[in-house]
C-alpha atoms as a PDB file:
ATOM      1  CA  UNK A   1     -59.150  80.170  93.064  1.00  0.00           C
ATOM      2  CA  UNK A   2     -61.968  82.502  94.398  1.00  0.00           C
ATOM      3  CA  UNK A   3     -64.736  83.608  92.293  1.00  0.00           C
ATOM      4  CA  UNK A   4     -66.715  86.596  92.817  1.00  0.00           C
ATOM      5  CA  UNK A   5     -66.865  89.025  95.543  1.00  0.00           C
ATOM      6  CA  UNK A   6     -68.210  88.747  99.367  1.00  0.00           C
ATOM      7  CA  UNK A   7     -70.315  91.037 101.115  1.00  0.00           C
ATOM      8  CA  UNK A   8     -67.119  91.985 103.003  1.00  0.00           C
ATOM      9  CA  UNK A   9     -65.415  92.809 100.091  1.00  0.00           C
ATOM     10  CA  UNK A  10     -68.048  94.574  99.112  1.00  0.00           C
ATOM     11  CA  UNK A  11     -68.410  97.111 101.530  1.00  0.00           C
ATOM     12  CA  UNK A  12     -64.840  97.140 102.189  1.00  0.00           C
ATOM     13  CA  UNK A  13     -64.815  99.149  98.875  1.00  0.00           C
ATOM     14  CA  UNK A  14     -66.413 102.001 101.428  1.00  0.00           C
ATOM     15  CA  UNK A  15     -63.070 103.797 102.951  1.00  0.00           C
ATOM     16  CA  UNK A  16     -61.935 104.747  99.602  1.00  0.00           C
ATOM     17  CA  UNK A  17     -65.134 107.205 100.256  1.00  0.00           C
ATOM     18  CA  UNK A  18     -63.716 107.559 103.670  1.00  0.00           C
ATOM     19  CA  UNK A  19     -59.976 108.372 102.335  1.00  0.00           C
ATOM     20  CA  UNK A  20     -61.162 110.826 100.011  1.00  0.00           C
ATOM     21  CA  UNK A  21     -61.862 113.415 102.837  1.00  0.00           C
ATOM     22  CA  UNK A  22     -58.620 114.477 104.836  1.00  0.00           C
ATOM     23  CA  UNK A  23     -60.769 115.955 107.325  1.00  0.00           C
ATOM     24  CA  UNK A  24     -61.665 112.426 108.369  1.00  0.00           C
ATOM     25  CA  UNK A  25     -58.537 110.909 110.508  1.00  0.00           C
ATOM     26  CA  UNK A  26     -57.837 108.015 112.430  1.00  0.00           C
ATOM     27  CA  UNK A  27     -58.320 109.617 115.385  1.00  0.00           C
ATOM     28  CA  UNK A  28     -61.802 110.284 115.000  1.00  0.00           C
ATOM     29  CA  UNK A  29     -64.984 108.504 116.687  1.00  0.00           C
ATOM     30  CA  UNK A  30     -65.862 108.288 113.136  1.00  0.00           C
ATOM     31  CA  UNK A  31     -63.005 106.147 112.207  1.00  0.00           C
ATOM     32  CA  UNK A  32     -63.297 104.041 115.521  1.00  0.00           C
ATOM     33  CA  UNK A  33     -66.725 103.226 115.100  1.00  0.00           C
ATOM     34  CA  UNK A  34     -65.817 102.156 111.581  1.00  0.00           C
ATOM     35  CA  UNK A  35     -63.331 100.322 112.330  1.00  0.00           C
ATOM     36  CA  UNK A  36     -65.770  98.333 115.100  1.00  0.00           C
ATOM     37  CA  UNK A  37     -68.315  97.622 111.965  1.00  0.00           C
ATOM     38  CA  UNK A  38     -65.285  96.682 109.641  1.00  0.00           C
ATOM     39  CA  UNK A  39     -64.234  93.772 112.561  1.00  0.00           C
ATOM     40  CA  UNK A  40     -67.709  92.581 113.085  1.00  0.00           C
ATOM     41  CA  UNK A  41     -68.768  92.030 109.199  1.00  0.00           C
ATOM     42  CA  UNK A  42     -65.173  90.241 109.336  1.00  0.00           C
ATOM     43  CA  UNK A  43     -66.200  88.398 111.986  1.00  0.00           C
ATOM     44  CA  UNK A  44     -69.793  87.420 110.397  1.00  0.00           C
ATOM     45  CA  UNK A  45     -68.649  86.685 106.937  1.00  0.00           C
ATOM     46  CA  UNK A  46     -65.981  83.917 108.608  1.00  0.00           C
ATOM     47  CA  UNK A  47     -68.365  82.315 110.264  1.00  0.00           C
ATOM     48  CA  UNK A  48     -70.738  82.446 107.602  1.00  0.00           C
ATOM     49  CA  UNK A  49     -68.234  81.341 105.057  1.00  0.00           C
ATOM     50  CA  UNK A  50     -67.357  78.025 107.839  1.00  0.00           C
ATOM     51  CA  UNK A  51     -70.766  77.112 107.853  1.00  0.00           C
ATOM     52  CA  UNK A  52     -70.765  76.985 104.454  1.00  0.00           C
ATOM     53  CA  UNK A  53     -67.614  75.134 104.017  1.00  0.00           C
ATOM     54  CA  UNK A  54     -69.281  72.557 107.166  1.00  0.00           C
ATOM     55  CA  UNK A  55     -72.309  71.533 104.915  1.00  0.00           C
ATOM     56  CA  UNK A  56     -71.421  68.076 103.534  1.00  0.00           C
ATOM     57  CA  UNK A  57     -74.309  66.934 101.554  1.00  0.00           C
ATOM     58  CA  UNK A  58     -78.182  67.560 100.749  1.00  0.00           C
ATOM     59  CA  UNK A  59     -79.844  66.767 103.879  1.00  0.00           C
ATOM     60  CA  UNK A  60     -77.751  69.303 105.945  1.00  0.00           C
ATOM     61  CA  UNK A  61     -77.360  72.358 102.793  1.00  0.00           C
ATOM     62  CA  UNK A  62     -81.644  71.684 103.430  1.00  0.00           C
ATOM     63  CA  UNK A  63     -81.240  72.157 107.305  1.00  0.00           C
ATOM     64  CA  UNK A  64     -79.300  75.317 106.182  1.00  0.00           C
ATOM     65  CA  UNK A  65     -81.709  76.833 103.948  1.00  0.00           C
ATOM     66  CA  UNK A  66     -84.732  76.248 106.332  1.00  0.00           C
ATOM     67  CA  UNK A  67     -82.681  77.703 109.268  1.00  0.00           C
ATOM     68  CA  UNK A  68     -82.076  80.818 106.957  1.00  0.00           C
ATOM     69  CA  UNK A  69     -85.605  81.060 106.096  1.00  0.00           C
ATOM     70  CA  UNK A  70     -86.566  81.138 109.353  1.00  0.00           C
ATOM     71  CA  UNK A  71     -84.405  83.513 110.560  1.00  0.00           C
ATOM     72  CA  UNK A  72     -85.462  85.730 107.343  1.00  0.00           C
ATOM     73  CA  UNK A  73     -89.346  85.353 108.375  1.00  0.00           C
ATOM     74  CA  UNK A  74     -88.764  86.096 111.925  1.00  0.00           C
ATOM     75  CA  UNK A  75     -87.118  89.321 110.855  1.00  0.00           C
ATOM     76  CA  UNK A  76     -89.288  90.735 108.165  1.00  0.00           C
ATOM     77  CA  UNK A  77     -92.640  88.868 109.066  1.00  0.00           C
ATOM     78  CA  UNK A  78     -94.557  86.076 106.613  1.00  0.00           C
ATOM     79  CA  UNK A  79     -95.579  86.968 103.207  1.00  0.00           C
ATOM     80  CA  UNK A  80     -98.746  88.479 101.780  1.00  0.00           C
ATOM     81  CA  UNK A  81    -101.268  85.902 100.432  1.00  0.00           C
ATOM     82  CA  UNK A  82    -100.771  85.066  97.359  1.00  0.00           C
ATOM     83  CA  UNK A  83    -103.358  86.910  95.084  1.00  0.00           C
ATOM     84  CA  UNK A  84    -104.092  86.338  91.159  1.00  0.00           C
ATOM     85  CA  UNK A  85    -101.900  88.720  89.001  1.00  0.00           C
ATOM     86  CA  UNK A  86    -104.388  89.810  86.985  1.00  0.00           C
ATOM     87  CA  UNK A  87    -102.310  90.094  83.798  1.00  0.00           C
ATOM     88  CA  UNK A  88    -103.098  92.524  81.039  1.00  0.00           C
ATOM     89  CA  UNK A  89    -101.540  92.728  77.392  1.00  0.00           C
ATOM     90  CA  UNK A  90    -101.379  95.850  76.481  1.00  0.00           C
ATOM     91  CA  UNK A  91     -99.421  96.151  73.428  1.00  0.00           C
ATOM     92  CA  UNK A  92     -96.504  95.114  71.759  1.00  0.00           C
ATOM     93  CA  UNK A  93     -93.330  96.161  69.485  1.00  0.00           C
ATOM     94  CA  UNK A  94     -91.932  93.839  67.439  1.00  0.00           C
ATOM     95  CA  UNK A  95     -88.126  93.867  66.222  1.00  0.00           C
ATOM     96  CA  UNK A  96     -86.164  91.352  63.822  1.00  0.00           C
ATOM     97  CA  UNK A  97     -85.728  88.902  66.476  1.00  0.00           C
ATOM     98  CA  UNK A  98     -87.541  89.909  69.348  1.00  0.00           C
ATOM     99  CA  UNK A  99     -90.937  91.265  70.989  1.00  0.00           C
ATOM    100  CA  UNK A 100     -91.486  93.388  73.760  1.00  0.00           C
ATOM    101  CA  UNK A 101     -94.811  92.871  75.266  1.00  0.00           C
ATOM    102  CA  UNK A 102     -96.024  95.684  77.078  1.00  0.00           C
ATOM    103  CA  UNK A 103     -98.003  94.343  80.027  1.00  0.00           C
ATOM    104  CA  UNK A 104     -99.518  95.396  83.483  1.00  0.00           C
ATOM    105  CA  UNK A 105    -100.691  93.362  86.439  1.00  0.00           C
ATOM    106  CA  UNK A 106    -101.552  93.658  90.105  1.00  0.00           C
ATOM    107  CA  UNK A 107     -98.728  93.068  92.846  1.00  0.00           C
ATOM    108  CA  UNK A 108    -101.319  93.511  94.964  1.00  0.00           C
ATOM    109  CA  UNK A 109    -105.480  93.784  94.361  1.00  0.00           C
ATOM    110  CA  UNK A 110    -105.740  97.069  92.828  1.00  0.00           C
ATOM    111  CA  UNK A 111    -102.195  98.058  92.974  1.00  0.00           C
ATOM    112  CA  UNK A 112    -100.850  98.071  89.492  1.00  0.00           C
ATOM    113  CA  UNK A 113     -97.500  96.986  87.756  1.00  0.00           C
ATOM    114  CA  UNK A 114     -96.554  98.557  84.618  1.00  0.00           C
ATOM    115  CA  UNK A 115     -93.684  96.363  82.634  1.00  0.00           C
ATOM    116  CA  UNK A 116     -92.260  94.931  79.460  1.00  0.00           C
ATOM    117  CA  UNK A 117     -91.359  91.474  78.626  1.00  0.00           C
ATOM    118  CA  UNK A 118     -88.307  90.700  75.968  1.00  0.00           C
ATOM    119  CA  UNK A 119     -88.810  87.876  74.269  1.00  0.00           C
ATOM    120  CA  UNK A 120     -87.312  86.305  71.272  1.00  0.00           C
ATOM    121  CA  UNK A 121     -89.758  86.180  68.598  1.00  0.00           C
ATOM    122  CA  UNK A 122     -89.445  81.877  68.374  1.00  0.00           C
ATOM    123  CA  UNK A 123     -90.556  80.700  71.978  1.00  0.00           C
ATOM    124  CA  UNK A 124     -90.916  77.369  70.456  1.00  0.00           C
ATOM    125  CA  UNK A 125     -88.611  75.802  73.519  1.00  0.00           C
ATOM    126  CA  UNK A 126     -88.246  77.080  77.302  1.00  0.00           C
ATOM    127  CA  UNK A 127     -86.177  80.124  78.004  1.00  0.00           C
ATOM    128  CA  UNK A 128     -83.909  80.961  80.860  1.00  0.00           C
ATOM    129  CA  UNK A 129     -86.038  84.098  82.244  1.00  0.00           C
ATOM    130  CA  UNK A 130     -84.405  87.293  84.166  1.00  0.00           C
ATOM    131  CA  UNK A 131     -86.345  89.797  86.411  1.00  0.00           C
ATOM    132  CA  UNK A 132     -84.240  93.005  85.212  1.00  0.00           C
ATOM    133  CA  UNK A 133     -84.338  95.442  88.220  1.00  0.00           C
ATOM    134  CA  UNK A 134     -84.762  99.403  87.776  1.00  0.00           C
ATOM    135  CA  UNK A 135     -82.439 101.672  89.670  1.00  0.00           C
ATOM    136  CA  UNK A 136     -83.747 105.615  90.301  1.00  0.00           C
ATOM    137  CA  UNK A 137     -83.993 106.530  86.804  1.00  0.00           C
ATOM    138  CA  UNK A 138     -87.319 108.953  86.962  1.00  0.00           C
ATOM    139  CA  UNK A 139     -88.337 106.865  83.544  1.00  0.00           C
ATOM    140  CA  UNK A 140     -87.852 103.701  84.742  1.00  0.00           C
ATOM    141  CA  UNK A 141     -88.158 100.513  82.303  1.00  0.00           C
ATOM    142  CA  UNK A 142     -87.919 102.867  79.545  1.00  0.00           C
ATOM    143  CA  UNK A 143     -83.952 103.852  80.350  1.00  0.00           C
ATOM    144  CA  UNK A 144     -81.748 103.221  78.032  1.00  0.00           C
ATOM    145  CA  UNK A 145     -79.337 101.508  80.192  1.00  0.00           C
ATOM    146  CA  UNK A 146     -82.387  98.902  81.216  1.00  0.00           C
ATOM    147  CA  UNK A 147     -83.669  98.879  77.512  1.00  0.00           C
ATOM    148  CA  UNK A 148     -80.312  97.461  76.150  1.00  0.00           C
ATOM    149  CA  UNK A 149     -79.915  95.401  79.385  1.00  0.00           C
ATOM    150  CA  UNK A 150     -82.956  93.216  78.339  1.00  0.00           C
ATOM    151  CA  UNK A 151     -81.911  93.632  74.671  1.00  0.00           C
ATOM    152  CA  UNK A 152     -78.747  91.903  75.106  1.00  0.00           C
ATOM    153  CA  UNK A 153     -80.836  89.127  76.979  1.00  0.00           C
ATOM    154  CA  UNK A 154     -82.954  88.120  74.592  1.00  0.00           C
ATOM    155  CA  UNK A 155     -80.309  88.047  72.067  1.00  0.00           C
ATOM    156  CA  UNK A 156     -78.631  85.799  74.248  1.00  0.00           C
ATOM    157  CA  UNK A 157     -81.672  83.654  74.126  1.00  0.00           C
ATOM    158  CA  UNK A 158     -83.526  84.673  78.154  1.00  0.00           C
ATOM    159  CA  UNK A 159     -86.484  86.768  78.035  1.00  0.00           C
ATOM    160  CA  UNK A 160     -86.754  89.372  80.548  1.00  0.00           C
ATOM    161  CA  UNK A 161     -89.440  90.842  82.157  1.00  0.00           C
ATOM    162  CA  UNK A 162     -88.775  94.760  83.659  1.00  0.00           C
ATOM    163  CA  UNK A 163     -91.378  96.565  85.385  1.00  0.00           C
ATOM    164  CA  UNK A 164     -91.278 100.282  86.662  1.00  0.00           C
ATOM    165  CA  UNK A 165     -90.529 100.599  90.171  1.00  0.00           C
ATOM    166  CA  UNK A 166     -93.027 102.781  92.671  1.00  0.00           C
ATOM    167  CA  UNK A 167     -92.701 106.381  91.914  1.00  0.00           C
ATOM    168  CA  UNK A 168     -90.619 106.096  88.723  1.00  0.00           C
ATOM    169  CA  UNK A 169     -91.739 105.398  84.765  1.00  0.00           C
ATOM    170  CA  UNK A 170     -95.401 105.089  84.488  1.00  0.00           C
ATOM    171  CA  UNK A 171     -95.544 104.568  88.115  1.00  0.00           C
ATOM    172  CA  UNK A 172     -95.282 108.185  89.052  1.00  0.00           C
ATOM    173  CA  UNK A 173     -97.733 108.951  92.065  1.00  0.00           C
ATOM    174  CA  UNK A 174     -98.915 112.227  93.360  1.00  0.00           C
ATOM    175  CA  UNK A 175    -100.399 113.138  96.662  1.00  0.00           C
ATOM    176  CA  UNK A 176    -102.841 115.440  95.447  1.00  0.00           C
ATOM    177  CA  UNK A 177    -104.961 115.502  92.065  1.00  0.00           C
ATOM    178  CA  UNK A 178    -103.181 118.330  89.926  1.00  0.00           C
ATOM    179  CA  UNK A 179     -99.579 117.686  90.932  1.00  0.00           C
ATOM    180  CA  UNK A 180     -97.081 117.493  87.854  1.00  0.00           C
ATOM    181  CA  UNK A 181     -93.355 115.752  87.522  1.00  0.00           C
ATOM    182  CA  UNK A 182     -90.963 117.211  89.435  1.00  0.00           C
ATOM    183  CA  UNK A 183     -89.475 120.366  87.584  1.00  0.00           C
ATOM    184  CA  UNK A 184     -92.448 120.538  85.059  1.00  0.00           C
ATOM    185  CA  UNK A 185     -94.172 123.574  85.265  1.00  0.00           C
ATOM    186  CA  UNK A 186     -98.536 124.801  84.448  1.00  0.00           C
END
């Protein structure tokens, strides 16, 4: 039995976009083309899902994951030095059961990282620990969809650190001293 979903599956998901517009026929370049990108990811996620199914033991799942590293660092260049964090505690609110900890540190020198870190109140043993991810909500961390997100984690027993991405929560940049939030007005 199969758990989870593949990338093919995934993006397979995509014509019911494509069927919702009549316009759009089989006959179109549009529909060829797609249909070109629908037999290549086939063809990539078989023979990613053979190698997979080829790796036997540790040694070779190690060959693997080097090989994939490789190919990722080729494609997107090395990493940035690692530089000190910088970590500031800025406040915190305390619930029944839990704390947020309101914190910001530096990604980079200078470049700062607001975020908040759930954790239950007892941290008397290690905790399984999520990075919670923000989508495009203009407040960020402070969403309520993220807020109970990390909520439910730490009542599960993880803490969970969430930090507002570039341009969004208390991240919002300007390009020119004066500027306001989008739709706010003098």
């Amino acid at each position: 039995m199969k758990s989870g979903i593949s990338r093919r599956e995934v993006l397979a998901l995509a014509p019911l976009l494509y069927a919702q517009n009549p316009a759009w026929s089989a006959s179109t370049h549009g529909a060829m083309m797609w249909d070109w990108f629908m037999r290549q990811l086939d063809a990539a996620d078989d023979r990613r899902r053979k190698t997979l199914a080829a790796i036997r033991n540790k040694d070779e799942l190690t060959q693997f994951q080097e090989k994939v590293r490789r190919v990722m660092l080729k494609g997107i260049g090395a990493f940035p030095e690692r530089t000190p964090l910088n970590p500031q505690h800025t406040g915190e609110i305390s619930h029944d059961d839990y704390v947020i900890e309101k914190i910001i540190f530096e990604s980079r020198p200078d470049y700062y990282v607001t975020a908040n870190l759930y954790r239950p109140k007892s941290t008397a043993t290690p905790r399984p620990a999520v990075v919670q991810s923000c989508g495009h909500y203009e407040e960020g961390k402070a969403a309520e969809d993220y807020q109970r997100a990390c909520i439910g984690l730490v009542k599960k027993g993880f803490v969970a650190l969430i930090f507002d991405p570039m341009g969004q929560g208390e991240r919002v940049m300007f390009r020119q001293p004066g500027e306001k939030r989008p739709g706010a007005t003098s």
